[in-house]
C-alpha atoms as a PDB file:
ATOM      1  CA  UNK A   1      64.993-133.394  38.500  1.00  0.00           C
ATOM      2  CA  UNK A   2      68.657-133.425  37.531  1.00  0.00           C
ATOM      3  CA  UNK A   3      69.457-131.043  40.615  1.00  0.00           C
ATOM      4  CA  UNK A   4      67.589-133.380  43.527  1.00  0.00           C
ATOM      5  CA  UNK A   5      70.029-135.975  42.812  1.00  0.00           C
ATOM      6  CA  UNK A   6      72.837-134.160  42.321  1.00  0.00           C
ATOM      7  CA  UNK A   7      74.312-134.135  45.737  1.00  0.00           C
ATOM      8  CA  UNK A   8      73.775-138.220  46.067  1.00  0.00           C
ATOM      9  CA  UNK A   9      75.635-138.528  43.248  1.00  0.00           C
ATOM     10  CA  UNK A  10      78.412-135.875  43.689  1.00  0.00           C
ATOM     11  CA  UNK A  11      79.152-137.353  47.104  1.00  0.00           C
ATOM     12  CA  UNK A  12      79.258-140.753  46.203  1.00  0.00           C
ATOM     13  CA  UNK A  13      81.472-140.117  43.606  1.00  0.00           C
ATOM     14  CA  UNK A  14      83.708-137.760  46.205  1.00  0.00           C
ATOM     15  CA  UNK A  15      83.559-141.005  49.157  1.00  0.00           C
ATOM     16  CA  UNK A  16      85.376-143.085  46.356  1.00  0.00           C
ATOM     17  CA  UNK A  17      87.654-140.717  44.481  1.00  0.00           C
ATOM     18  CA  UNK A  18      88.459-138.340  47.176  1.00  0.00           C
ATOM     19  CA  UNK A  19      88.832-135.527  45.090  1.00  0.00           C
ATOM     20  CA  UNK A  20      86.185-132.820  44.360  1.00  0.00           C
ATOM     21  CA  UNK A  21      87.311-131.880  40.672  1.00  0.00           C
ATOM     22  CA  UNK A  22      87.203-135.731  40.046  1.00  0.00           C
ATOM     23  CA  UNK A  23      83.987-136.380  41.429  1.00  0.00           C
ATOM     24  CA  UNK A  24      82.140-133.048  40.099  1.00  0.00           C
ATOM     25  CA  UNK A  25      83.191-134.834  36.177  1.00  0.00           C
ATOM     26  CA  UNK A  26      82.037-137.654  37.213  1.00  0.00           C
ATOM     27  CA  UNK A  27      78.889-136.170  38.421  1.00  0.00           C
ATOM     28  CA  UNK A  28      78.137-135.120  35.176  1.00  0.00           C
ATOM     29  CA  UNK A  29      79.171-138.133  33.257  1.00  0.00           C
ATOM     30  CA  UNK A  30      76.996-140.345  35.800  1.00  0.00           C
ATOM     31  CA  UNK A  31      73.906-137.804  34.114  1.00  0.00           C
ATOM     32  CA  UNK A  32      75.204-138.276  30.777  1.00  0.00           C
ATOM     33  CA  UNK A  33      75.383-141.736  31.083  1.00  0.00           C
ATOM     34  CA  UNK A  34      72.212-142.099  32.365  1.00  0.00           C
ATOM     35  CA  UNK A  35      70.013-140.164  29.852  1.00  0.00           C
ATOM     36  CA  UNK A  36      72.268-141.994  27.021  1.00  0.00           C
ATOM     37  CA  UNK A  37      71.123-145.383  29.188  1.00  0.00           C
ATOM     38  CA  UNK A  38      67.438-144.220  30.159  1.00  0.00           C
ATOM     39  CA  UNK A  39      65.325-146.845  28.430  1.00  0.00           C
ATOM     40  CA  UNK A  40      67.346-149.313  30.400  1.00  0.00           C
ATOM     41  CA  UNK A  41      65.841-147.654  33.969  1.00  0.00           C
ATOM     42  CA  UNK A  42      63.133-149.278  35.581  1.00  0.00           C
ATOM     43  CA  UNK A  43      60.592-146.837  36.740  1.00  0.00           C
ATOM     44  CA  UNK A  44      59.704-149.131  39.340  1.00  0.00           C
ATOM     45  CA  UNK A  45      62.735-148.608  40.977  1.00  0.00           C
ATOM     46  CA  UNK A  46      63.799-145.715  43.265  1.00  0.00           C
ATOM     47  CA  UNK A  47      65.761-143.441  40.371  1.00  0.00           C
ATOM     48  CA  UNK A  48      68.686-142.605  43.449  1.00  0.00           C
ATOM     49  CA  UNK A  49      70.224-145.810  43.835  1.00  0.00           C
ATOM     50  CA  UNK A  50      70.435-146.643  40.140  1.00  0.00           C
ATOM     51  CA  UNK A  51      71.862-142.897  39.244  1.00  0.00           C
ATOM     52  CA  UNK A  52      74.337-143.984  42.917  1.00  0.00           C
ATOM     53  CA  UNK A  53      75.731-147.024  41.180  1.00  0.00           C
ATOM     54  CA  UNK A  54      76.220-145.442  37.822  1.00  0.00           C
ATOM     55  CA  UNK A  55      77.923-142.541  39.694  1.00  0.00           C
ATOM     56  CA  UNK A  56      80.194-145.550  41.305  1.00  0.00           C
ATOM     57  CA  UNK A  57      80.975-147.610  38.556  1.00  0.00           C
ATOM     58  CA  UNK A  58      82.356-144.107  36.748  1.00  0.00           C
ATOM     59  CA  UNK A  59      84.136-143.636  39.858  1.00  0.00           C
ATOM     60  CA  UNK A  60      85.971-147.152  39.907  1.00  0.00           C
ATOM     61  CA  UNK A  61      86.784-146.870  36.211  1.00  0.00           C
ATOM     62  CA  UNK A  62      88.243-143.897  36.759  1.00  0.00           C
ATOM     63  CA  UNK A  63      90.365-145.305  39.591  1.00  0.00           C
ATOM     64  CA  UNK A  64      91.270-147.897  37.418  1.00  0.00           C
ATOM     65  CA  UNK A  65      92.695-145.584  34.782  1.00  0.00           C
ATOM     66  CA  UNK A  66      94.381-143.289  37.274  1.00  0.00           C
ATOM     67  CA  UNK A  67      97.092-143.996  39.768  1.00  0.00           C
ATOM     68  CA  UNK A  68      95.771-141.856  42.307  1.00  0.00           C
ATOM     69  CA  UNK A  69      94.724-141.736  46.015  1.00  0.00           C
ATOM     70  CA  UNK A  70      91.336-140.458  46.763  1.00  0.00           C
ATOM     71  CA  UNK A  71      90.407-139.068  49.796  1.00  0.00           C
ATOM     72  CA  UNK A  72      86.670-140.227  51.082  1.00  0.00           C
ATOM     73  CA  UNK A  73      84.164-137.678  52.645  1.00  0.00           C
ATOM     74  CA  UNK A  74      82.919-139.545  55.809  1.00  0.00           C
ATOM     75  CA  UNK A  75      79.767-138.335  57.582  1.00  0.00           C
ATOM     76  CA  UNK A  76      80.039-135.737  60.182  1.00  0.00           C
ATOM     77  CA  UNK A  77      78.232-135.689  63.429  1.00  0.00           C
ATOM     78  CA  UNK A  78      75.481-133.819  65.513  1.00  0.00           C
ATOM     79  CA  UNK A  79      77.351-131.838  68.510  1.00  0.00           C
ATOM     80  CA  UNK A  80      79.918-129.713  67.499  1.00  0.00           C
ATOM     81  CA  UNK A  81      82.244-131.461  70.354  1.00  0.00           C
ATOM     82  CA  UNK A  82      81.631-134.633  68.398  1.00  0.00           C
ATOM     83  CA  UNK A  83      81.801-132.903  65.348  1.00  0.00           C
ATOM     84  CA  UNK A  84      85.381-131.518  65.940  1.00  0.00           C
ATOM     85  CA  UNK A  85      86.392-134.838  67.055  1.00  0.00           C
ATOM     86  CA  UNK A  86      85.062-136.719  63.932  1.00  0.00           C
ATOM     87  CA  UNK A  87      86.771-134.277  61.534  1.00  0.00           C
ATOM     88  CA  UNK A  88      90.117-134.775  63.175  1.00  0.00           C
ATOM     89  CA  UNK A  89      89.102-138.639  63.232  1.00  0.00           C
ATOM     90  CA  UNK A  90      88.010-138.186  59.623  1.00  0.00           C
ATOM     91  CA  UNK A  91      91.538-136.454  58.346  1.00  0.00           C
ATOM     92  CA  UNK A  92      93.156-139.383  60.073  1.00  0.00           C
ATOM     93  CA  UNK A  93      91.651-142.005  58.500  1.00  0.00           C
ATOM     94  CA  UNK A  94      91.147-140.068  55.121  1.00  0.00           C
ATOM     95  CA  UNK A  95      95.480-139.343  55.338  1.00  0.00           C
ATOM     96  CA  UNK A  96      95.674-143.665  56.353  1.00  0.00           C
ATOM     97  CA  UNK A  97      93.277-144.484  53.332  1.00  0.00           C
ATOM     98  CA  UNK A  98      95.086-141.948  50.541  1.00  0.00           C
ATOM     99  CA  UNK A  99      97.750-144.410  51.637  1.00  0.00           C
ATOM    100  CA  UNK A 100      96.661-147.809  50.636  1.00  0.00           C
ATOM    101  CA  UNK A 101      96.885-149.019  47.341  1.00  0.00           C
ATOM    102  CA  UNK A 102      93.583-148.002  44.661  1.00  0.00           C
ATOM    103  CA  UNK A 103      92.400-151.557  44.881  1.00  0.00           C
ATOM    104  CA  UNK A 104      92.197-151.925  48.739  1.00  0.00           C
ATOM    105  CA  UNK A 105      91.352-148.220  49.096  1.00  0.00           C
ATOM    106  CA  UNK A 106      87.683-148.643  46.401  1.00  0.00           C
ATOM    107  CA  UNK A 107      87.477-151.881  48.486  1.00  0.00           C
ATOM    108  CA  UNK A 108      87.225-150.205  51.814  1.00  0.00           C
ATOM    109  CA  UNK A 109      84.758-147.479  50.719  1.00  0.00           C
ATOM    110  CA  UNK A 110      82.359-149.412  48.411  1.00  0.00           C
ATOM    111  CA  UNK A 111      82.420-152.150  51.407  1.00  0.00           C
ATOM    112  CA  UNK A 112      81.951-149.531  54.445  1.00  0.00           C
ATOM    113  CA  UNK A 113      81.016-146.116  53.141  1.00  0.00           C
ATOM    114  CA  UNK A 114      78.713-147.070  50.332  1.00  0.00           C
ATOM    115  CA  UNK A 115      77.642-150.255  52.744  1.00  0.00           C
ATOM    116  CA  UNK A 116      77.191-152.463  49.871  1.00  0.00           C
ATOM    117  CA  UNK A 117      77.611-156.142  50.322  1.00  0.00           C
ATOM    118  CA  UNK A 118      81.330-158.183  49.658  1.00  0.00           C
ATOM    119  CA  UNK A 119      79.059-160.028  46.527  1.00  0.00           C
ATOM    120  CA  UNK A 120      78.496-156.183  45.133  1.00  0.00           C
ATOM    121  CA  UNK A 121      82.059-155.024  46.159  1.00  0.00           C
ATOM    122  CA  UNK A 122      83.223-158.409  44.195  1.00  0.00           C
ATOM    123  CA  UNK A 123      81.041-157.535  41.089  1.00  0.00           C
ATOM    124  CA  UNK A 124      82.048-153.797  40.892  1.00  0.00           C
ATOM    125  CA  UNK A 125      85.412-154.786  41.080  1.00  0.00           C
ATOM    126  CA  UNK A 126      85.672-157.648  38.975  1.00  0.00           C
ATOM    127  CA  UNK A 127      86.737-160.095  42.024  1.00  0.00           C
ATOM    128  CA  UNK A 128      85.860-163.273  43.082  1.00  0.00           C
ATOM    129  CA  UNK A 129      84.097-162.901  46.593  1.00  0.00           C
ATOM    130  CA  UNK A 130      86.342-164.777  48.600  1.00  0.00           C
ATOM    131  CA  UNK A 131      89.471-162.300  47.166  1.00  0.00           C
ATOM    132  CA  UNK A 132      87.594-159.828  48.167  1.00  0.00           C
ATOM    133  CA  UNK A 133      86.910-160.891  51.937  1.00  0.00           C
ATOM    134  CA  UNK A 134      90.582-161.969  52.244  1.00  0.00           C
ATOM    135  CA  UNK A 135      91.951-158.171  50.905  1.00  0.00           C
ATOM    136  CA  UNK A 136      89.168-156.563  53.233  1.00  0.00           C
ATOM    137  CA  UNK A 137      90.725-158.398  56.123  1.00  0.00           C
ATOM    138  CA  UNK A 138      94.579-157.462  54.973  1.00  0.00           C
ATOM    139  CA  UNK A 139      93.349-153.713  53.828  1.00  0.00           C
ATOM    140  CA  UNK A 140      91.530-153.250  57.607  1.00  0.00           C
ATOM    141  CA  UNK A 141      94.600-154.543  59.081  1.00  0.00           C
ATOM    142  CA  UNK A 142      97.236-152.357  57.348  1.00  0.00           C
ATOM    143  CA  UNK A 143      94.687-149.302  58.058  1.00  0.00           C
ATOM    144  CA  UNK A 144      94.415-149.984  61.275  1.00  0.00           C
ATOM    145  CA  UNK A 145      98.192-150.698  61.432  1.00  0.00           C
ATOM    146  CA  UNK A 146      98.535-147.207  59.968  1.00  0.00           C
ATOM    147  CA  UNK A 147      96.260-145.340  62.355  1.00  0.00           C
ATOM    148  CA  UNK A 148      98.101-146.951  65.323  1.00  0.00           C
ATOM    149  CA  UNK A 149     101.168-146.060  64.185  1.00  0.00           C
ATOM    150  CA  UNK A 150     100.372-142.978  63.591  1.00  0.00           C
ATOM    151  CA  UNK A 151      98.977-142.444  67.065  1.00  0.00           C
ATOM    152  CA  UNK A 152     101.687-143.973  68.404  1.00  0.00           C
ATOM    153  CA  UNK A 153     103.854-141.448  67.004  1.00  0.00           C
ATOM    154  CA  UNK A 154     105.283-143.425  64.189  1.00  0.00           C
ATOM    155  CA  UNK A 155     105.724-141.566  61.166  1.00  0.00           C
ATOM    156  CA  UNK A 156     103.864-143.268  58.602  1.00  0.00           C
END
């Protein structure tokens, strides 16, 4: 059962932290955690999501206790035109986000690569909601800011 999830896990962990070492431990903390925490699980629900936001609360503590910049896996296309395009795309924006400060940088993946809503972001992070909508808006500027410079020709 352990090994169907696995992956889920192992890349949410890897979209937040960036770093496969990182995310592989807390892959297996994320299990750990959640046999220690099984009679808390509501067979009900779908086990993925609930093993998903274990996996990125482990993620965001470890954040929080590292001064680090993760690198996020982002999704890669069908074609392998498109592909090759996304991956350059993707090391662009992956090089802009290892750039912005932990906070803003958990902010921009739990918001846009985990797609969870700015109450959840808020929550996970300990924020009130309107903080977090108001650092969203500066984080997306100064990325964007980066990735135009950057194409500009401005070193960065």
């Amino acid at each position: 059962m352990i090994e169907s999830y696995r992956m889920d896990v192992y890349n949410a962990s890897l979209r937040i932290l960036g770093n496969a070492a990182d995310a592989e431990d807390v892959t297996q903390d994320t299990f750990v955690a959640a046999l220690q925490r099984i009679s808390t699980y509501d067979p009900a629900q779908a086990l993925g999501p609930w093993l998903r936001a274990i996996a990125r609360n482990r993620a965001i503590d470890l954040l929080r206790r590292r001064a680090r910049a993760p690198e996020p896996e982002l999704a890669p296309s069908q074609s392998a035109e498109a592909l090759a395009i996304e991956h350059l795309e993707a090391e662009r924006v992956r090089a802009a986000l290892a750039r912005l400060p932990d906070r803003d940088r958990a902010m921009i993946v739990l918001r846009y690569w985990e797609d969870l809503p700015v109450d959840a972001v808020a929550r996970t992070l300990g924020m009130r909601e309107g903080a977090v909508r108001v650092a969203l808006m500066r984080a997306r500027r100064t990325l964007g800011a980066m990735l135009a410079m950057e194409e500009s020709g401005v070193e960065v």
